[in-house]
C-alpha atoms as a PDB file:
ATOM      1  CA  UNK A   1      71.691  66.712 145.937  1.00  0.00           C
ATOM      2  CA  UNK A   2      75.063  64.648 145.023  1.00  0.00           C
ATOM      3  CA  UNK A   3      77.763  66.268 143.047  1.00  0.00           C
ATOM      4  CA  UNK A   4      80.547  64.809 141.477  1.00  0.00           C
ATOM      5  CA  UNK A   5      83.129  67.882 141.606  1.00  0.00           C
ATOM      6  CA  UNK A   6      86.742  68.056 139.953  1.00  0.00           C
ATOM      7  CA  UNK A   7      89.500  71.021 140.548  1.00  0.00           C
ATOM      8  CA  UNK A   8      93.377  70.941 140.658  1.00  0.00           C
ATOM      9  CA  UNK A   9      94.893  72.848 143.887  1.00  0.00           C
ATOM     10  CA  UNK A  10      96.580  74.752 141.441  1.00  0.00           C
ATOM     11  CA  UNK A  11      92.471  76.412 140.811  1.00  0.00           C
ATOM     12  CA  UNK A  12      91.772  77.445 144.240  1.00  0.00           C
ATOM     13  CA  UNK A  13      90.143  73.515 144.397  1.00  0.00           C
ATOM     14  CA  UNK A  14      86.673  72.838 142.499  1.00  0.00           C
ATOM     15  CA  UNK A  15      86.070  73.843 139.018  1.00  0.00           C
ATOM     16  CA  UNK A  16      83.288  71.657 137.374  1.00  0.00           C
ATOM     17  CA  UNK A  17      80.483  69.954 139.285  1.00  0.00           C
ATOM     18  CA  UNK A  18      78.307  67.268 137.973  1.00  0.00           C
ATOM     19  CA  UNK A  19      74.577  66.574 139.263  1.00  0.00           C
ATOM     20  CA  UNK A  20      74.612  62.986 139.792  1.00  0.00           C
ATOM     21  CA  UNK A  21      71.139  61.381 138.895  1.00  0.00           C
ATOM     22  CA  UNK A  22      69.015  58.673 139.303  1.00  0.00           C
ATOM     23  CA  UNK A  23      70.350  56.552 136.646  1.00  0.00           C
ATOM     24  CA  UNK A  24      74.085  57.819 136.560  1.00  0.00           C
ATOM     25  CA  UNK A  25      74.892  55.021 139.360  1.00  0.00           C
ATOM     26  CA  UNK A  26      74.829  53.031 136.186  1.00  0.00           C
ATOM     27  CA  UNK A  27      77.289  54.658 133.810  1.00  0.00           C
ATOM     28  CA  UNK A  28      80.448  53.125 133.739  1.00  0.00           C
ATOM     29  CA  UNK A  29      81.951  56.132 135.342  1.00  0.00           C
ATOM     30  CA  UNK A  30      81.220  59.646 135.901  1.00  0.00           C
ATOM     31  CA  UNK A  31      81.359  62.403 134.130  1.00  0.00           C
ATOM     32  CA  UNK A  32      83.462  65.655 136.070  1.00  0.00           C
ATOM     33  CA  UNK A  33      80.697  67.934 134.911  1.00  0.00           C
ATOM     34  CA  UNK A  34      81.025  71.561 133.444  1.00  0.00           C
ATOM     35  CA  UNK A  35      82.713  74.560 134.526  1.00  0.00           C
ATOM     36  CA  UNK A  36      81.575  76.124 137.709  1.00  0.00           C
ATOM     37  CA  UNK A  37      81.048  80.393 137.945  1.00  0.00           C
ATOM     38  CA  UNK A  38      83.616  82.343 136.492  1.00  0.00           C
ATOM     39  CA  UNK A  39      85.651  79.330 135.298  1.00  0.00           C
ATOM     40  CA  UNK A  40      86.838  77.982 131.630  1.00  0.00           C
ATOM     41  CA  UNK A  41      87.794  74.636 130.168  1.00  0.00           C
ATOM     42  CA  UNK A  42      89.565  74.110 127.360  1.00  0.00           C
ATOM     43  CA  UNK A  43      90.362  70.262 125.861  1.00  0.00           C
ATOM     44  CA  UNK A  44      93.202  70.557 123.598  1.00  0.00           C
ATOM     45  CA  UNK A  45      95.606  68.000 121.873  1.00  0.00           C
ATOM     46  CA  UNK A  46      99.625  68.457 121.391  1.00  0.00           C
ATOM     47  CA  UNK A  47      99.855  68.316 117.035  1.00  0.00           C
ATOM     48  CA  UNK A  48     103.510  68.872 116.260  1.00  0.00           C
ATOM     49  CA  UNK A  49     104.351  71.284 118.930  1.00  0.00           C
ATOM     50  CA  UNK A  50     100.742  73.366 118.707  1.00  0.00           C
ATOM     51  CA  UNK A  51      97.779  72.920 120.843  1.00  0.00           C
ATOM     52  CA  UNK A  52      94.447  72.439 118.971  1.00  0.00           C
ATOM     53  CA  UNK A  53      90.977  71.918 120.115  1.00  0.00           C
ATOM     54  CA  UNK A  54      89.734  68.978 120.172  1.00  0.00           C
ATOM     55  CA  UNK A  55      86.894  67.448 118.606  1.00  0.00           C
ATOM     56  CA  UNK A  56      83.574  65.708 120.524  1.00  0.00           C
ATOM     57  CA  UNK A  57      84.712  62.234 121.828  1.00  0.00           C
ATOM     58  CA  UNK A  58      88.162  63.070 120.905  1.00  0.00           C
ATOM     59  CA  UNK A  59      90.655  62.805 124.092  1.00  0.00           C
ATOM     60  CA  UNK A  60      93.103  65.543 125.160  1.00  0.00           C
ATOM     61  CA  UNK A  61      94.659  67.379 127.902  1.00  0.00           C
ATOM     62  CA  UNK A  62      92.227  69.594 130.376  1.00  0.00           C
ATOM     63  CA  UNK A  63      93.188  73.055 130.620  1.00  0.00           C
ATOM     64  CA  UNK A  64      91.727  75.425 133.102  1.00  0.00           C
ATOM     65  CA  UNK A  65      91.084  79.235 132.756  1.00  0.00           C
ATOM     66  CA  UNK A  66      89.314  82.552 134.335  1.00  0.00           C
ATOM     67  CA  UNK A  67      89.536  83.856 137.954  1.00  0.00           C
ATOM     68  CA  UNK A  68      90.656  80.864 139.877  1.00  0.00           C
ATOM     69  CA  UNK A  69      94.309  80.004 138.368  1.00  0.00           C
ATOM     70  CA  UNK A  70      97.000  80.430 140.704  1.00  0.00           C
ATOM     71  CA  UNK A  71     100.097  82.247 140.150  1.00  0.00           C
ATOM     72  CA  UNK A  72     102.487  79.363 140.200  1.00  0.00           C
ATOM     73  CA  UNK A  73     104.427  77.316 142.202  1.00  0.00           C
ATOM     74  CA  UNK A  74     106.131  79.407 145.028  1.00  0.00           C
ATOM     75  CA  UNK A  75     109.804  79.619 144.870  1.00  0.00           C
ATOM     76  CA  UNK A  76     109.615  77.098 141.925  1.00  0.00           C
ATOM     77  CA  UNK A  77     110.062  79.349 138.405  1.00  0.00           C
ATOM     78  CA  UNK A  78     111.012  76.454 135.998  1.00  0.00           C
ATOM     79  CA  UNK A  79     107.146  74.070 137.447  1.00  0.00           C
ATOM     80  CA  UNK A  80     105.437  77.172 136.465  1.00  0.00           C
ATOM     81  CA  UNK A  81     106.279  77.942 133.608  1.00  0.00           C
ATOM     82  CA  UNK A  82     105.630  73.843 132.550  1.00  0.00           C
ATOM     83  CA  UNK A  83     102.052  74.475 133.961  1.00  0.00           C
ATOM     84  CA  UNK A  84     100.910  77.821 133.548  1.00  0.00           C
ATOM     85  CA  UNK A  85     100.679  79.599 130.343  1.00  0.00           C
ATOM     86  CA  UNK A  86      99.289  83.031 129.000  1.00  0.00           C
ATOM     87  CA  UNK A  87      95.486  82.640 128.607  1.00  0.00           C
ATOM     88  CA  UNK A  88      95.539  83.211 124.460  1.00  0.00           C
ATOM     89  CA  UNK A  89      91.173  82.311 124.629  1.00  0.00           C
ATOM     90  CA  UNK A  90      89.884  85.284 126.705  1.00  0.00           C
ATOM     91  CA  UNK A  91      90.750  88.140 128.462  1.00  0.00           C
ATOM     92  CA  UNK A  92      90.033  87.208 132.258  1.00  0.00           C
ATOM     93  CA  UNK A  93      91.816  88.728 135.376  1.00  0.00           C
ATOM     94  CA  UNK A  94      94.646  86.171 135.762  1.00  0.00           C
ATOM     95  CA  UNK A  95      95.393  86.127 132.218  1.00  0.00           C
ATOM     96  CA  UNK A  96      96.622  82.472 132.794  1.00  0.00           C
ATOM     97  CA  UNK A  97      95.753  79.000 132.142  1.00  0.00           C
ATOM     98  CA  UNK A  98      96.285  76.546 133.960  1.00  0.00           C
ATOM     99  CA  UNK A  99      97.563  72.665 132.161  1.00  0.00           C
ATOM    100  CA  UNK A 100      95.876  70.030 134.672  1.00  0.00           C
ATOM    101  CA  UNK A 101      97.615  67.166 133.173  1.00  0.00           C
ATOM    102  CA  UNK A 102      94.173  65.134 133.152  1.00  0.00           C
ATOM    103  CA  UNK A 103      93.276  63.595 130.251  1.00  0.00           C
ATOM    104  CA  UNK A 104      89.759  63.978 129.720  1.00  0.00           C
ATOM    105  CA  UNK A 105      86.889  63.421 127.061  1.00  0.00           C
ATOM    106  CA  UNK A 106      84.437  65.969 125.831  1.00  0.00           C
ATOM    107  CA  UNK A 107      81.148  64.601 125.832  1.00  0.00           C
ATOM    108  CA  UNK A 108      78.820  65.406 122.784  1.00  0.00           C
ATOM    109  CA  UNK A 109      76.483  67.340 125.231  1.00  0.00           C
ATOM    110  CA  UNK A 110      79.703  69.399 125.506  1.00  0.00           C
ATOM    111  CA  UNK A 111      80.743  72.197 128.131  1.00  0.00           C
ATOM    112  CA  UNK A 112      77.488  72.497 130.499  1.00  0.00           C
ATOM    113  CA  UNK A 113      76.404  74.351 133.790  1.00  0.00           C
ATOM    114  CA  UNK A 114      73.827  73.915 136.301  1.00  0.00           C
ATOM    115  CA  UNK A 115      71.147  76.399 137.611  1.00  0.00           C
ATOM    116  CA  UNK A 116      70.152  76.579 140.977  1.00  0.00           C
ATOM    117  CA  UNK A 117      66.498  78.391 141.855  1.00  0.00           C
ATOM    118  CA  UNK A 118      66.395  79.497 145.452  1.00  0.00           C
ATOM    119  CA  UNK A 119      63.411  80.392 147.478  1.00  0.00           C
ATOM    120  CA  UNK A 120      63.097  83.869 148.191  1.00  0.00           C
ATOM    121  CA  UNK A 121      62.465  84.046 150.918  1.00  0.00           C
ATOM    122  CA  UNK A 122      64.304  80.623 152.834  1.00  0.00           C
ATOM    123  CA  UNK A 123      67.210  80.385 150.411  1.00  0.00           C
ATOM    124  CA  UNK A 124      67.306  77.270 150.683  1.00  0.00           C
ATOM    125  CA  UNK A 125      67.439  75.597 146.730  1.00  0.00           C
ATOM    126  CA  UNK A 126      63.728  74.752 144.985  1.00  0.00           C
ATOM    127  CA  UNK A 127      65.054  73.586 141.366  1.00  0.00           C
ATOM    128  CA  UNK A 128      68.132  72.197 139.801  1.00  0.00           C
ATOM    129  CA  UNK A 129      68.356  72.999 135.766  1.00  0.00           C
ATOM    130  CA  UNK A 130      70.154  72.542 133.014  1.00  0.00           C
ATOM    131  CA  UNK A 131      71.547  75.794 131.891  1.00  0.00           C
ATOM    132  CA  UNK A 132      73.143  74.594 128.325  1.00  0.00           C
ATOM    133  CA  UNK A 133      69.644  72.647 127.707  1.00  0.00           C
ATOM    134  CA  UNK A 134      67.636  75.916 128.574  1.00  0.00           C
ATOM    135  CA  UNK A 135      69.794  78.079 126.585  1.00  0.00           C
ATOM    136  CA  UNK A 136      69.609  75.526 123.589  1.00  0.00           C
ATOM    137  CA  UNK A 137      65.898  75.207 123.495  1.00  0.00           C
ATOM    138  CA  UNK A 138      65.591  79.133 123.779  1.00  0.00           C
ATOM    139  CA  UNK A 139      67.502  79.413 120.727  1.00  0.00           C
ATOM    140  CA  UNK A 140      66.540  76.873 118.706  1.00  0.00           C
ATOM    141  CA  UNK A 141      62.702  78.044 119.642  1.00  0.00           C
ATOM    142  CA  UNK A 142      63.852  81.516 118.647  1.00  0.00           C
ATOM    143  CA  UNK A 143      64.994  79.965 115.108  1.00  0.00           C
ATOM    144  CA  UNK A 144      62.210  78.328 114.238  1.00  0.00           C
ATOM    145  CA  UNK A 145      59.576  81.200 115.044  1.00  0.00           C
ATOM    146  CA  UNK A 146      61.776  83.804 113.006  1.00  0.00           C
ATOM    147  CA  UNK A 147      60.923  81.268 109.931  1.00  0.00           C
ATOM    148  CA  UNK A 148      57.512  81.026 110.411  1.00  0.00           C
ATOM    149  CA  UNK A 149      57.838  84.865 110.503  1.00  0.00           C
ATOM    150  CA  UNK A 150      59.647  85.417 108.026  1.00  0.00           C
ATOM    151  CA  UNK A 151      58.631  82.567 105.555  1.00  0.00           C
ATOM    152  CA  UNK A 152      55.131  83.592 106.254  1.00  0.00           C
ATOM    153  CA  UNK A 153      54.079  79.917 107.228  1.00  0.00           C
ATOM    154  CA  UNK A 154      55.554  76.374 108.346  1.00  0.00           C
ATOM    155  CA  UNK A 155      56.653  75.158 104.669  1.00  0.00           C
ATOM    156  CA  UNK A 156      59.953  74.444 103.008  1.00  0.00           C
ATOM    157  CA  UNK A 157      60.975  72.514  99.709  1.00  0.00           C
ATOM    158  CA  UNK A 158      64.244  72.214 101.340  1.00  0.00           C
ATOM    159  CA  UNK A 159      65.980  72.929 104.421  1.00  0.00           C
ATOM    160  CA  UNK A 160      69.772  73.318 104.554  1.00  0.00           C
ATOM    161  CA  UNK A 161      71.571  72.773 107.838  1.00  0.00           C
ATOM    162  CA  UNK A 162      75.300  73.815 108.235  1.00  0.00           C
ATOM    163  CA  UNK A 163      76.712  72.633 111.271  1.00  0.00           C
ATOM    164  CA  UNK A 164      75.599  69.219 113.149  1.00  0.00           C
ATOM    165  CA  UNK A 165      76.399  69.876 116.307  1.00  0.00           C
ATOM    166  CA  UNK A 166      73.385  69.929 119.553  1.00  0.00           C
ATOM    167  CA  UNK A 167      72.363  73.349 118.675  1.00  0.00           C
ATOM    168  CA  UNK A 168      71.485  72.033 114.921  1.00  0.00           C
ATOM    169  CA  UNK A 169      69.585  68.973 116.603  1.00  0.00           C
ATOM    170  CA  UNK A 170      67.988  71.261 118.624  1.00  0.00           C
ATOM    171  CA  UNK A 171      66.201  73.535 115.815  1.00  0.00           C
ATOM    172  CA  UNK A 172      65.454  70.342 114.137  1.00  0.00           C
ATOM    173  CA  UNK A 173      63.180  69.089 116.788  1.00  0.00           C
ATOM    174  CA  UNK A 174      61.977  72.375 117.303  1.00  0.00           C
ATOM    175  CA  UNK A 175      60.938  72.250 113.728  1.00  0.00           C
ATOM    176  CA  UNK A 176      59.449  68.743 113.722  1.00  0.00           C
ATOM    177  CA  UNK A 177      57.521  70.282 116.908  1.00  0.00           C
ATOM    178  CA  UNK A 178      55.766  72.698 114.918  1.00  0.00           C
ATOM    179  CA  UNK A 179      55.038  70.379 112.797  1.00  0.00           C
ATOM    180  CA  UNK A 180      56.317  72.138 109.281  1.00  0.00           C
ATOM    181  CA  UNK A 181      56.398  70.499 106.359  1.00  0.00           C
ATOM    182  CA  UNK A 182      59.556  69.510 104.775  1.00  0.00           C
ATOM    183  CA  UNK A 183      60.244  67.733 101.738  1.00  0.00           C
ATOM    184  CA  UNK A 184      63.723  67.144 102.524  1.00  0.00           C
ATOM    185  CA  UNK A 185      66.532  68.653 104.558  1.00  0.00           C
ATOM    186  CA  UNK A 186      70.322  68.948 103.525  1.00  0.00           C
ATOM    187  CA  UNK A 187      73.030  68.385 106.227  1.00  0.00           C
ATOM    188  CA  UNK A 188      76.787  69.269 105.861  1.00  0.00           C
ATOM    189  CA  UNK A 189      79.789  69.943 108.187  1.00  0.00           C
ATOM    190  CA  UNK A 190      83.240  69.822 108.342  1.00  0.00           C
ATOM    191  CA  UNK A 191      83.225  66.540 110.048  1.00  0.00           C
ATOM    192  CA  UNK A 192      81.232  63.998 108.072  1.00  0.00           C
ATOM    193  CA  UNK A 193      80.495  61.507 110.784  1.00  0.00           C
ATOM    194  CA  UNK A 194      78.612  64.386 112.199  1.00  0.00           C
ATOM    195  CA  UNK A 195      76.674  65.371 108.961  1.00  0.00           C
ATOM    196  CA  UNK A 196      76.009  61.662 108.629  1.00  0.00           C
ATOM    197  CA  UNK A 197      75.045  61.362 112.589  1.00  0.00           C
ATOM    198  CA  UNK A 198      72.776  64.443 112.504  1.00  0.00           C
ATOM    199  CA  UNK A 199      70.976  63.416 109.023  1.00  0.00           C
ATOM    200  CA  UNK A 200      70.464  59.994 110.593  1.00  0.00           C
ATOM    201  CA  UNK A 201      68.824  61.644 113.733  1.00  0.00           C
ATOM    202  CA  UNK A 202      66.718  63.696 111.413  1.00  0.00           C
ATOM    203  CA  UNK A 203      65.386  60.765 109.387  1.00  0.00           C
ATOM    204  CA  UNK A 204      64.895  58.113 112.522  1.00  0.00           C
ATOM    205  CA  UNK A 205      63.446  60.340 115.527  1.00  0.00           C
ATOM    206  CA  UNK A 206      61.588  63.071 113.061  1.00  0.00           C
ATOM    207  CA  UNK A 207      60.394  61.693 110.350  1.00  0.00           C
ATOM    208  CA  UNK A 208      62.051  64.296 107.787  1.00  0.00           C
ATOM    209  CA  UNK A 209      64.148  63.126 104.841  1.00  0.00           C
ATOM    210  CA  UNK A 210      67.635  64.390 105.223  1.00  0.00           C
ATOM    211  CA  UNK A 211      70.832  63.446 103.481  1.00  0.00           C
ATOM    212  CA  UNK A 212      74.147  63.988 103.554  1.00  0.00           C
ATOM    213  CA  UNK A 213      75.384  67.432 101.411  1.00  0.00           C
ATOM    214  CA  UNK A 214      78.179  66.696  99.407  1.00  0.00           C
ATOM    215  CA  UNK A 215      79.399  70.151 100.190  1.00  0.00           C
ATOM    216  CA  UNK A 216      78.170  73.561 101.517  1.00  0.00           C
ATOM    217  CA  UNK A 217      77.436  74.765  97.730  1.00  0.00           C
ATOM    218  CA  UNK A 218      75.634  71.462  97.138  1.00  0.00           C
ATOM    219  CA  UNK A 219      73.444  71.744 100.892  1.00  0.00           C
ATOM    220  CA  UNK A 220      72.660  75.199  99.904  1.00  0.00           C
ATOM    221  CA  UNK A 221      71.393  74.936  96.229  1.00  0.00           C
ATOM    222  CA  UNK A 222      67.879  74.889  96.072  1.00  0.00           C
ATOM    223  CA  UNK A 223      66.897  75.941 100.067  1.00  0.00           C
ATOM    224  CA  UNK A 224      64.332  77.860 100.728  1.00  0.00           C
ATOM    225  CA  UNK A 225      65.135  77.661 104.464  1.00  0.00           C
ATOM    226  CA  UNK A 226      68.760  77.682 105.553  1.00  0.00           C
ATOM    227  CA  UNK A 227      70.006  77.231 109.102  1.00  0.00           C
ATOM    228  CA  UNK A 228      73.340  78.047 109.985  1.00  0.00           C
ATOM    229  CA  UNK A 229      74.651  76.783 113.463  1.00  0.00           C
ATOM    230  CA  UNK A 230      78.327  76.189 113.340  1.00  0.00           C
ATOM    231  CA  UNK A 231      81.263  77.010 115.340  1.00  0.00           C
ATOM    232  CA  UNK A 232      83.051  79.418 113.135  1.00  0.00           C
ATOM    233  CA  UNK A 233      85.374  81.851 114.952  1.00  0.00           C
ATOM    234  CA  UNK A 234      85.496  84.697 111.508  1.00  0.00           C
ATOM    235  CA  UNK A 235      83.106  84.486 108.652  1.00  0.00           C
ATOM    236  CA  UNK A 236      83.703  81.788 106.092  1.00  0.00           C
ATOM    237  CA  UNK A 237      81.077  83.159 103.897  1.00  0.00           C
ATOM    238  CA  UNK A 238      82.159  85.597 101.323  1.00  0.00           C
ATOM    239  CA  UNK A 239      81.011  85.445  97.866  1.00  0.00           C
ATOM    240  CA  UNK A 240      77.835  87.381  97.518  1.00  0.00           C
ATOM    241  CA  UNK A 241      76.460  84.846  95.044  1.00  0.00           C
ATOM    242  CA  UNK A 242      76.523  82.082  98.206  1.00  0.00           C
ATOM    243  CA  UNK A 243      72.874  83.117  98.940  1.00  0.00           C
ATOM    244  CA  UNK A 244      69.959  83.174  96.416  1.00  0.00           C
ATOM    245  CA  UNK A 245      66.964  85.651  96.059  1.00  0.00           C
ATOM    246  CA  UNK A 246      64.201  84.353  98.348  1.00  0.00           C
ATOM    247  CA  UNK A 247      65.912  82.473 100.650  1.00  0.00           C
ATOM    248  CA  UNK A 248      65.313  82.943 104.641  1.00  0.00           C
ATOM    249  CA  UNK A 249      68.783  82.560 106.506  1.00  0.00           C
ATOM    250  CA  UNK A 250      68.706  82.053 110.248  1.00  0.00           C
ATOM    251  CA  UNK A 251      72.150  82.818 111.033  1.00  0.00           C
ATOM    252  CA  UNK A 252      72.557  80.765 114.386  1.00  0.00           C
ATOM    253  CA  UNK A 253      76.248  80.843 114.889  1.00  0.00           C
ATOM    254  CA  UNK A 254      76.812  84.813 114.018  1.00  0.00           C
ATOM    255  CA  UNK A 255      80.391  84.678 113.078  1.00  0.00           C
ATOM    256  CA  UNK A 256      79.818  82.612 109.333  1.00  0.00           C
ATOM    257  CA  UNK A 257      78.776  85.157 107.064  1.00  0.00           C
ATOM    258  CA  UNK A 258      81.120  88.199 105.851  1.00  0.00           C
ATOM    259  CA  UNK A 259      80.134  91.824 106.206  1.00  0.00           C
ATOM    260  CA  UNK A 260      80.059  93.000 102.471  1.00  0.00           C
ATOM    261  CA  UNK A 261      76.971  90.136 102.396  1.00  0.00           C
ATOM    262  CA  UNK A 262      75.264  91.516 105.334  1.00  0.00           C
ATOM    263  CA  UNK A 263      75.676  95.163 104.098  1.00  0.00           C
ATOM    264  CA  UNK A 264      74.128  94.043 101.409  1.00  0.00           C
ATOM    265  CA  UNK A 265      71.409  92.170 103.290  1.00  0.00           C
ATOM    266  CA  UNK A 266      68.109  92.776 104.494  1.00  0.00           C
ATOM    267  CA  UNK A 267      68.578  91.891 108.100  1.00  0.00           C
ATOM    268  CA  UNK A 268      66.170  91.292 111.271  1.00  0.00           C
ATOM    269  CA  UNK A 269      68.306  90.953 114.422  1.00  0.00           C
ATOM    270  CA  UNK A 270      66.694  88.851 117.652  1.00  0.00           C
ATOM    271  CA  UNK A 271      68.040  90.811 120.582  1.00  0.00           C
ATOM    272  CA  UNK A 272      70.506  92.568 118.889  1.00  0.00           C
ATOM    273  CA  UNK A 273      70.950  94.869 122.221  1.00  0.00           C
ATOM    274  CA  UNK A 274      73.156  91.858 123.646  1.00  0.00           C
ATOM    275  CA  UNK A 275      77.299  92.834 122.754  1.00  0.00           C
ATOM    276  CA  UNK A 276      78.847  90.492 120.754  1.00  0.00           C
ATOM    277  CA  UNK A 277      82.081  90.826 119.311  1.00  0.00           C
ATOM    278  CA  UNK A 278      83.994  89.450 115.855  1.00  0.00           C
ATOM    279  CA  UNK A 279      80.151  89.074 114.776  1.00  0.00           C
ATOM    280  CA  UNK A 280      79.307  88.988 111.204  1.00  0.00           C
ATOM    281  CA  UNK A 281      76.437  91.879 112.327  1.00  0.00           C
ATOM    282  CA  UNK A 282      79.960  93.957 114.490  1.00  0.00           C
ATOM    283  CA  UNK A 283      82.306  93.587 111.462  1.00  0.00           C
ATOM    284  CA  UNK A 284      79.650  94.656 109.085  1.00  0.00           C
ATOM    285  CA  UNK A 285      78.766  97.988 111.676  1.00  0.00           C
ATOM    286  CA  UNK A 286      82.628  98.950 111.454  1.00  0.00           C
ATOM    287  CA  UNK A 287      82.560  98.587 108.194  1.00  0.00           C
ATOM    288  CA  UNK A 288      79.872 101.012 107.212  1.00  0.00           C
ATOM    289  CA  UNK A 289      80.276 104.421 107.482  1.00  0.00           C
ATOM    290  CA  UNK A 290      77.146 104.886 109.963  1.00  0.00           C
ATOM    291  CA  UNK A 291      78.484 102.514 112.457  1.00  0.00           C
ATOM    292  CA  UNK A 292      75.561 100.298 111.825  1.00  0.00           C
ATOM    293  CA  UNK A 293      73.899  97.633 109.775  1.00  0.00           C
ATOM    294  CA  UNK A 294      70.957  98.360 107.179  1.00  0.00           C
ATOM    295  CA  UNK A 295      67.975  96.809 108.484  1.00  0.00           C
ATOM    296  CA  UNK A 296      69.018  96.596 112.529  1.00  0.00           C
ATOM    297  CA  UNK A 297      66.660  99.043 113.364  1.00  0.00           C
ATOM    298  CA  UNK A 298      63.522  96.920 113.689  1.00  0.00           C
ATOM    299  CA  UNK A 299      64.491  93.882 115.974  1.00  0.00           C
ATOM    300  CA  UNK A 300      62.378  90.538 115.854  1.00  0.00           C
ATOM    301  CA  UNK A 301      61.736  89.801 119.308  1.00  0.00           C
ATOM    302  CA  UNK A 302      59.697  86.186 119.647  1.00  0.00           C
ATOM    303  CA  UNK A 303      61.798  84.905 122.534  1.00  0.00           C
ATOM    304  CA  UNK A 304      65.017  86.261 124.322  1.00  0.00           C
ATOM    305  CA  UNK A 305      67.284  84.312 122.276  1.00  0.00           C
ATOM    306  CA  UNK A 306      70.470  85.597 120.689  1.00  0.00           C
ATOM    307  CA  UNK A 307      69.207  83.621 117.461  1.00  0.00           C
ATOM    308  CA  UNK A 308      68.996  86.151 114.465  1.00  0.00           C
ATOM    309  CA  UNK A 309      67.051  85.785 110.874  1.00  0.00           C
ATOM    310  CA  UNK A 310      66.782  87.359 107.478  1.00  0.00           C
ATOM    311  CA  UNK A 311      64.264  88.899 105.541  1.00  0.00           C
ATOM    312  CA  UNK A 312      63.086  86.782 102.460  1.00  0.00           C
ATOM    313  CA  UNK A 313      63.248  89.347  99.862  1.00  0.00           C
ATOM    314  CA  UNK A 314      66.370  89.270  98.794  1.00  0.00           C
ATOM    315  CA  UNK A 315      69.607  87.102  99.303  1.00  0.00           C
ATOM    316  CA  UNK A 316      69.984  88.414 102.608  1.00  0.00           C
ATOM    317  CA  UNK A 317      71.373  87.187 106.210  1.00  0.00           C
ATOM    318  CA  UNK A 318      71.059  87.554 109.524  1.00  0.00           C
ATOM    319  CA  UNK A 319      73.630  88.789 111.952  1.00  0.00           C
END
């Protein structure tokens, strides 16, 4: 196996590794991979004094978080504090980032880690995944069996997707693999190249009519099926009217919907056991007097997936 690995000094050495492959010898140059165990990257852009994220195929600065950033420069105060900053992202052990000074590109496949299968009884390594690609697949699979579930069957009028990032793709294809029929899917984000990218996709490699929403409203209107796979940090989603009476809402990204819609909700959770925090499902819990949220009690378990999805009966969400 060759890797291509990347680390500053300043993060006790490596901290992504890339599985070079058969046909990488021909990109123009390599990518540094994604983050190894215990370690977080952050791309980020300088706008007027503030550091943002930044977007896929945008440039920026590489940033390095987690266990392995150093204290500073020894004997140096004034270097330190010009490269090492309090970690804002996470709560990790250091509590610092790190500023590598690399500018780097993230790649539309985005932040990824590898998965190494060892035999159990040699140790020596048997299989080399892709963790991101497994953990996609898992969920998207997990989305598209909760709407045959809760749909009762593999038919939609209309399908609205929110969000056109991989995960999106992902459900889309899982979708067009078992084989429902849909007269024509709505695509919106934040980012219209993406929307447009996605809806393109959609129509070319599937075979499904999509389009372009001219806003979330307007993507919405009319779905019997919506998917929501975005990259929300807080719910976005607030007016109780958003939703309409029938509609089956597989609520991907957890964090878009508010709680007063998911109190209101009849929900079905997909290993709901796993902790997440600043969830729409969390927010709604502390929220209610009980601690909980109506309709948690009976789980939908078709894969392992931390995908969640609705019950059909009334404007309801997932979380």
């Amino acid at each position: 196996m060759l890797l291509n690995a990347y680390g500053p000094t300043e993060c006790s050495d490596d901290v992504t590794h890339f599985v070079v492959g058969t046909a990488d010898p021909r990109r123009g140059h390599l990518p540094v991979g994604g983050p190894i165990a215990d370690t977080a990257l952050y791309v980020l852009r300088e706008d007027q004094g503030r550091w943002t994220a930044c977007d896929v195929v945008e440039a920026g600065e590489l940033f390095v978080g987690a266990v392995g950033v150093g204290r500073g420069y020894l004997g140096d105060p004034e270097r330190t504090r010009a490269a090492f900053f309090r970690d804002r992202f996470a709560d990790t052990p250091t509590g610092r980032i790190y500023r590598t000074g690399d500018a780097v590109t993230l790649l539309p496949e985005g932040v990824s880690a590898v998965l190494l299968l060892n035999d159990c009884e040699t140790g020596y390594p048997v299989a080399c995944l892709e963790a991101a690609q497994i953990s996609a697949a898992r969920t998207a699979a997990s989305a598209v069996l909760a709407g045959e579930h809760l749909s009762g069957g593999r038919k939609a009028g209309k399908l609205a997707v929110i969000g056109a990032g991989i995960i999106a793709r992902n459900i889309l294809e899982f979708f067009a693999a078992r084989e429902w029929s849909i007269s024509s899917c709505a695509v919106y984000d934040l980012e219209p190249r993406y929307a447009g990218a996605l809806a393109g996709f959609t129509r070319e490699n599937l075979g499904i009519s999509a389009r372009v929403a001219e806003g979330m409203d307007a993507a919405l209107c009319g779905a019997d099926v919506v998917v929501l796979a975005t990259t929300a940090g807080e719910p976005y989603i607030l007016d109780r009217s958003t939703f309409a009476p029938g509609q089956v809402v597989l609520n991907i990204s957890l964090r878009d919907i508010g709680p007063d819609i998911i109190l209101d909700a009849d929900n079905v959770v997909d290993d709901g056991g796993r902790p997440r925090t600043s969830t729409s499902r969390s927010c709604s819990g502390q929220r209610s007097s009980s601690g909980s949220v109506p309709g948690c009690s009976r789980p939908f378990r078709p894969s392992t997936s931390s995908a969640s999805s609705a019950s059909p009966r009334v404007p309801s969400v997932s979380a």
